[in-house]
N, C-alpha and C. Protein backbone atom coordinates (compact mmCIF):
# COMPACT_ATOMS: atom_id res chain seq x y z
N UNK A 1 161.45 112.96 114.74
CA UNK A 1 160.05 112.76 115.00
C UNK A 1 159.27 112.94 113.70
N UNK A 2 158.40 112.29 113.35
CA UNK A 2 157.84 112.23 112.15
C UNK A 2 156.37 113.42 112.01
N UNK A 3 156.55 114.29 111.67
CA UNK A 3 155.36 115.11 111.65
C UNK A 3 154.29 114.81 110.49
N UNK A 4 153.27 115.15 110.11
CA UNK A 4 152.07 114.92 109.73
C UNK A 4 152.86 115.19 107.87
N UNK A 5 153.89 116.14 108.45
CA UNK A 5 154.05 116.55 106.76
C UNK A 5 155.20 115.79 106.12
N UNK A 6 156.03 115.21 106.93
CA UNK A 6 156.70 114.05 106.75
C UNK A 6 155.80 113.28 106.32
N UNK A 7 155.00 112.63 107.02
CA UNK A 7 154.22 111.22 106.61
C UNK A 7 153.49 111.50 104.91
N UNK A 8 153.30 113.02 105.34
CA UNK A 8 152.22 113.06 103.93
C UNK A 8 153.46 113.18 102.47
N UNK A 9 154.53 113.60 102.53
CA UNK A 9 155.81 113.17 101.95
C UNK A 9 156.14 111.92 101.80
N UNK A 10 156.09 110.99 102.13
CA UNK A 10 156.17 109.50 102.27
C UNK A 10 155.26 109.13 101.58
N UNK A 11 153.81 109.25 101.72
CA UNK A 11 152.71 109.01 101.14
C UNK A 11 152.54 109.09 99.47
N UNK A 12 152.95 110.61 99.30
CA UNK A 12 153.26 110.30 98.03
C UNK A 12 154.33 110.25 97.27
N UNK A 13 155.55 109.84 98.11
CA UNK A 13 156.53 108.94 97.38
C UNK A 13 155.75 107.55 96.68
N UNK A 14 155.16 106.77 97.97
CA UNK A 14 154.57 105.67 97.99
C UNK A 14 153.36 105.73 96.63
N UNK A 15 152.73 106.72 96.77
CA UNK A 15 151.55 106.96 95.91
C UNK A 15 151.97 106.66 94.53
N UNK A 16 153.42 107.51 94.06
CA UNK A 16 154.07 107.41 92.91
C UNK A 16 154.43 105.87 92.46
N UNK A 17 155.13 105.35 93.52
CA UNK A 17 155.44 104.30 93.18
C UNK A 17 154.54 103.07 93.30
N UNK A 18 153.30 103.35 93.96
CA UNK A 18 152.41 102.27 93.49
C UNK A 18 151.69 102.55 92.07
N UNK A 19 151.24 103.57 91.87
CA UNK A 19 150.66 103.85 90.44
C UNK A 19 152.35 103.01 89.36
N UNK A 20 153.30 102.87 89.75
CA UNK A 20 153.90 101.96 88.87
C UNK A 20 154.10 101.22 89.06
N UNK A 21 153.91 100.31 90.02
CA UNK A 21 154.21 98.73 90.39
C UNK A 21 153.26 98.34 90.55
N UNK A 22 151.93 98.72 91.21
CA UNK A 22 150.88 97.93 92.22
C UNK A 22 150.84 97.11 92.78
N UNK A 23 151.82 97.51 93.29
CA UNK A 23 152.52 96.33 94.45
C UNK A 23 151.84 96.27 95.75
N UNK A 24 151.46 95.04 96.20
CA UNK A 24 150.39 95.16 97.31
C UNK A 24 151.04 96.02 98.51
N UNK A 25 152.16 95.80 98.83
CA UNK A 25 152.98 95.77 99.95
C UNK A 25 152.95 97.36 99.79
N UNK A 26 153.32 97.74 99.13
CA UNK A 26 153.84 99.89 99.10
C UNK A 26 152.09 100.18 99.56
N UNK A 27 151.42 99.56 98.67
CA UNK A 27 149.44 100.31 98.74
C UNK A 27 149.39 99.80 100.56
N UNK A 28 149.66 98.87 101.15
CA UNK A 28 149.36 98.77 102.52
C UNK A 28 150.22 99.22 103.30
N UNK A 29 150.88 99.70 102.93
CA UNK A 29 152.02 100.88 103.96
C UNK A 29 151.37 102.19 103.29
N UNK A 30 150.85 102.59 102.42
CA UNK A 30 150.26 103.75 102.24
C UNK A 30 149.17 103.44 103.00
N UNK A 31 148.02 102.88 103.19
CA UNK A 31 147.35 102.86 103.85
C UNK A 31 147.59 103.39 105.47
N UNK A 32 148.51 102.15 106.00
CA UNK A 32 149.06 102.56 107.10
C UNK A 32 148.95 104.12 107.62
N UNK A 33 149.93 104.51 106.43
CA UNK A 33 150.97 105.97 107.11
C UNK A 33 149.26 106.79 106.50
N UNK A 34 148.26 106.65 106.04
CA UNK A 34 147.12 107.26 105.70
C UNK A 34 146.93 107.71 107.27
N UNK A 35 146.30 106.12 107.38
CA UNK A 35 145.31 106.23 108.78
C UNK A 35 146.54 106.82 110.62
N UNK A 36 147.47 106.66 110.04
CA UNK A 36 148.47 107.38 111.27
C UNK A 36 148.60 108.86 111.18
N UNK A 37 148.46 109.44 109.81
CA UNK A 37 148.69 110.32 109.75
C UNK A 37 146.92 111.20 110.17
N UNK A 38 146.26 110.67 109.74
CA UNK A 38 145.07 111.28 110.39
C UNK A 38 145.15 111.18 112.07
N UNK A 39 145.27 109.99 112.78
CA UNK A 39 145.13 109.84 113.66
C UNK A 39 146.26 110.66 114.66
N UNK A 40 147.29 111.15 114.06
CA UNK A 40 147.87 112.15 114.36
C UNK A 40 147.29 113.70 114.52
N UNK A 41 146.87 113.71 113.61
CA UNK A 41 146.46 114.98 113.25
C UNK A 41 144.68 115.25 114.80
N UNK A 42 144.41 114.31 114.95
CA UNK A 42 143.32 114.11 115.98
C UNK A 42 143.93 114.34 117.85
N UNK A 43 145.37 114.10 117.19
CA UNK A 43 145.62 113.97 119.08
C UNK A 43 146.36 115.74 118.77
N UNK A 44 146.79 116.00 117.80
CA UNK A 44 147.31 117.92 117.57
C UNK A 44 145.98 118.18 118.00
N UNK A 45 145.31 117.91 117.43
CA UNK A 45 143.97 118.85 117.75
C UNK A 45 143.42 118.82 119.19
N UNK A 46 143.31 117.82 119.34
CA UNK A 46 143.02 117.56 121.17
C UNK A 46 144.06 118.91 122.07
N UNK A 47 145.67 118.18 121.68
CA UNK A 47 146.58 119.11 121.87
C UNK A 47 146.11 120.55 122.56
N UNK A 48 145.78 121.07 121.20
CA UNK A 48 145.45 122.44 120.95
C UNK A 48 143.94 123.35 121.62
N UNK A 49 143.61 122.10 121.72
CA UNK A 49 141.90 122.57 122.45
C UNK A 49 142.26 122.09 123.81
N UNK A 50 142.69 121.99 123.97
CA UNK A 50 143.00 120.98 125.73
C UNK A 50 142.37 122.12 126.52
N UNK A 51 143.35 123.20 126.55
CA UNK A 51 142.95 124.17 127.50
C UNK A 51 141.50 124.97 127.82
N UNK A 52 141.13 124.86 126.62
CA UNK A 52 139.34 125.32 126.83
C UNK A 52 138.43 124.33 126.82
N UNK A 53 138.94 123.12 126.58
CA UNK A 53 137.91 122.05 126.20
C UNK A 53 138.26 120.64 126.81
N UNK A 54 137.26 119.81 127.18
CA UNK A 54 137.03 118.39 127.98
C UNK A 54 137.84 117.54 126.76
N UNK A 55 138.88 116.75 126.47
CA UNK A 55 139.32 116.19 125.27
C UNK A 55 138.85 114.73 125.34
N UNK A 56 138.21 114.61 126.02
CA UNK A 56 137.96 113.00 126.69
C UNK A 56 136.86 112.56 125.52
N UNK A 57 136.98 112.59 124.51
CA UNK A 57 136.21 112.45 123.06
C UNK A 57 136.76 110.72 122.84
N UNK A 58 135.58 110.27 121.94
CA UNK A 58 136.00 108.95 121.79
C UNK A 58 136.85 108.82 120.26
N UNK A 59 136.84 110.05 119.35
CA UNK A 59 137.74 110.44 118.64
C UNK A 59 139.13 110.22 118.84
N UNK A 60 139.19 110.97 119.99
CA UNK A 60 140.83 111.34 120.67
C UNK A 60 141.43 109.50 121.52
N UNK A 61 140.28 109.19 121.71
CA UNK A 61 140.67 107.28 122.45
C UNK A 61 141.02 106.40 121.17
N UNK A 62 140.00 106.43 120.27
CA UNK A 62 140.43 105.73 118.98
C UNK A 62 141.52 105.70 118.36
N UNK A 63 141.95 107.57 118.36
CA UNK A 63 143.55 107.64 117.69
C UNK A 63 144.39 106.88 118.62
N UNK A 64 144.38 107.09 119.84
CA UNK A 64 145.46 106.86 120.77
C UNK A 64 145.23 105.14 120.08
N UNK A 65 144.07 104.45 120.18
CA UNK A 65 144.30 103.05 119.99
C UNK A 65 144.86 102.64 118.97
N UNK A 66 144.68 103.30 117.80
CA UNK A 66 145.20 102.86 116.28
C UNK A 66 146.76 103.25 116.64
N UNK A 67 147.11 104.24 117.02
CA UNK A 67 149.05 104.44 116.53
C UNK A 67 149.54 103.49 118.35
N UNK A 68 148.73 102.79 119.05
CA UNK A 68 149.13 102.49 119.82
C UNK A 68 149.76 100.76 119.75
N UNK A 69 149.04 100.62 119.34
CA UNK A 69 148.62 99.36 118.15
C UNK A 69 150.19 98.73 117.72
N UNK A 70 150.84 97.97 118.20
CA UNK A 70 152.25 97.55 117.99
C UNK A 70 153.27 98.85 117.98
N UNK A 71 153.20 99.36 119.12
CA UNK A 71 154.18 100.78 119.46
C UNK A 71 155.01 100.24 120.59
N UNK A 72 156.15 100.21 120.41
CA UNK A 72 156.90 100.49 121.18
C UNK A 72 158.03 101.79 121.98
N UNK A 73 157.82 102.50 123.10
CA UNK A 73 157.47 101.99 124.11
C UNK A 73 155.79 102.18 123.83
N UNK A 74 155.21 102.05 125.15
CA UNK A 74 153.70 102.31 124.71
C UNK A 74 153.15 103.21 125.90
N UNK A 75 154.12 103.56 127.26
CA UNK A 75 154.31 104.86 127.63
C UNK A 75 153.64 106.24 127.39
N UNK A 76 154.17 106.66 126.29
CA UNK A 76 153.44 107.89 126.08
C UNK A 76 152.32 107.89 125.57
N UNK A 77 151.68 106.42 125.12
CA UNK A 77 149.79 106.51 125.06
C UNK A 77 149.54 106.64 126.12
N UNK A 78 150.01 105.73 127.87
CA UNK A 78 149.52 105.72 128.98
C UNK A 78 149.37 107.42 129.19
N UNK A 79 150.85 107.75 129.21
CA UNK A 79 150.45 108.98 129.83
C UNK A 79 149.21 110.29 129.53
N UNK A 80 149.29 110.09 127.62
CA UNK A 80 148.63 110.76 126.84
C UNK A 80 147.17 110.94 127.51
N UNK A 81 146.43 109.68 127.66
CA UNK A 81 145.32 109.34 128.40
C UNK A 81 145.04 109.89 129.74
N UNK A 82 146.09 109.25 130.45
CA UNK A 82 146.15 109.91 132.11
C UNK A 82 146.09 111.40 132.07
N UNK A 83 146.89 111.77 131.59
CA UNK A 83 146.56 113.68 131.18
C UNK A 83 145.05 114.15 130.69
N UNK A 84 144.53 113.69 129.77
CA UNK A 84 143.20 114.00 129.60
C UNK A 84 141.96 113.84 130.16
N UNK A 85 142.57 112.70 131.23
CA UNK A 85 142.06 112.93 132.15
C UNK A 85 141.78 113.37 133.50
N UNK A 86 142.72 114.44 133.42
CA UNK A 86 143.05 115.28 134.24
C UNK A 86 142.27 116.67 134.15
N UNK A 87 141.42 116.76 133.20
CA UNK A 87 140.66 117.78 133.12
C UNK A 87 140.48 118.81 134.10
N UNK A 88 140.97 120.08 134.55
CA UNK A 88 140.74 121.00 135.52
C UNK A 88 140.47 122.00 135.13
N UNK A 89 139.91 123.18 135.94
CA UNK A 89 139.56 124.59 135.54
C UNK A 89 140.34 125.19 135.89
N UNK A 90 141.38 125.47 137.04
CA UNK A 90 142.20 126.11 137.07
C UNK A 90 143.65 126.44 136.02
N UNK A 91 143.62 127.74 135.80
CA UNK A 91 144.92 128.45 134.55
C UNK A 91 146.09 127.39 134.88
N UNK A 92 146.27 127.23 135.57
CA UNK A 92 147.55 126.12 136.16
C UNK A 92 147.57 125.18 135.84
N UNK A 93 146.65 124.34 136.27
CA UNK A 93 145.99 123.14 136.17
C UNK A 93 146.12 122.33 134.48
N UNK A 94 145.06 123.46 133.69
CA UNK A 94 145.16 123.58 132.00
C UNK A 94 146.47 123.77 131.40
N UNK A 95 147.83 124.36 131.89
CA UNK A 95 149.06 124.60 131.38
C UNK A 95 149.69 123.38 131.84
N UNK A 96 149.39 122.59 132.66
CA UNK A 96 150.42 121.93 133.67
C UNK A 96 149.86 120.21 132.33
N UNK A 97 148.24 120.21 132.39
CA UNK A 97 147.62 119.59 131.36
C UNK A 97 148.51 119.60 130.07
N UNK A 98 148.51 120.73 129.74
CA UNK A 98 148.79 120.77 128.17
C UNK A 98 150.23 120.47 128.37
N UNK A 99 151.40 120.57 128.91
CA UNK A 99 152.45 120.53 129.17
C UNK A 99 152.71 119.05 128.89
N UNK A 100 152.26 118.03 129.72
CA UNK A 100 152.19 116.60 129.72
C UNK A 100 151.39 115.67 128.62
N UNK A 101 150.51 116.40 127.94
CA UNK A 101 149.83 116.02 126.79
C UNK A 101 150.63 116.40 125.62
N UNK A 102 151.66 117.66 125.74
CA UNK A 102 152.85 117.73 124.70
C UNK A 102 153.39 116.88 124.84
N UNK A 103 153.80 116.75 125.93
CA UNK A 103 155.59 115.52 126.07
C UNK A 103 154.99 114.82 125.71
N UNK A 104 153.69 114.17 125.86
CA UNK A 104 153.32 112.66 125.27
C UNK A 104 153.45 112.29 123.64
N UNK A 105 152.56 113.88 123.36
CA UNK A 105 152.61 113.62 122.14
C UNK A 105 154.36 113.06 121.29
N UNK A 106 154.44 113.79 122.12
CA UNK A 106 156.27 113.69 121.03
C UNK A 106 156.68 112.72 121.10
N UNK A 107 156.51 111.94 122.20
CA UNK A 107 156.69 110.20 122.91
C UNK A 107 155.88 109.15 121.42
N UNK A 108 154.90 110.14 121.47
CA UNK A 108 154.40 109.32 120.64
C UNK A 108 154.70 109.14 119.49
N UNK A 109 154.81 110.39 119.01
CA UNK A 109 156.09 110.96 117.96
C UNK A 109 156.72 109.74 117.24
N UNK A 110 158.11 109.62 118.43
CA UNK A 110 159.35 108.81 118.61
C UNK A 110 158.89 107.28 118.36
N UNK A 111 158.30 106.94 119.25
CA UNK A 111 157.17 105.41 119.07
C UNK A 111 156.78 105.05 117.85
N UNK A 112 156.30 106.14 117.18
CA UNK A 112 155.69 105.51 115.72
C UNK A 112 157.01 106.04 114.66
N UNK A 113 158.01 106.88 115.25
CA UNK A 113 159.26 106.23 114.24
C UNK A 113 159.80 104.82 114.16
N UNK A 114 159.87 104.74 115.58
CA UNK A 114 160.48 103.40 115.90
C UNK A 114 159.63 102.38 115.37
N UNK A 115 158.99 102.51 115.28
CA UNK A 115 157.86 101.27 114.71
C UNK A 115 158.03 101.00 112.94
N UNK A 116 158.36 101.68 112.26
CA UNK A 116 159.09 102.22 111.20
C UNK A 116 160.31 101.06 110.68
């Protein structure tokens, strides 16, 4: 699964090797793994606030749309979504939330390796 610090490892492999080629192709896969890697970093955060907080932000929809964006499967965006919107007050409810907004994430994870 590709974590945020993977990608940012990649990035500046890529970084290196465009400052010596300037090769269009490496600068638009840096781009890419830029804007995935933020947009990653937006659904951790959702993640992490889930339990005290409404995540239904148009922040948290945008990411899902950008890494959703030629993903195969595309599964764990559905579910990602369906979970957040599941918003409840009950201790249960918020664990049972965050539980299914993990697995997604990691779905999603896997998806944007495969896309790779």
């Amino acid at each position: 699964m590709p974590t945020r610090e993977e990608i940012g490892k990649r990035m500046d492999a890529l970084a290196r090797q465009y400052a010596q080629t300037h090769d269009e192709k490496v600068k638009a896969e840096l781009e890419q793994l830029s804007h995935c890697r933020a947009a990653l970093r937006v659904l951790e955060d959702a993640l992490d606030r889930c339990r005290d907080e409404d995540m239904r932000k148009p922040e948290v929809f945008a990411a899902l749309d950008l890494l959703e964006f030629n993903a195969d499967p595309i599964w764990p965006f559905k579910q990602f979504r369906e979970a957040l919107n599941a918003y409840a007050t009950r201790e249960w409810e918020q664990e049972g939330r965050w539980q299914t907004l993990n697995a997604s994430l990691n779905g999603i994870k896997l998806a944007i390796l495969k896309r790779r």
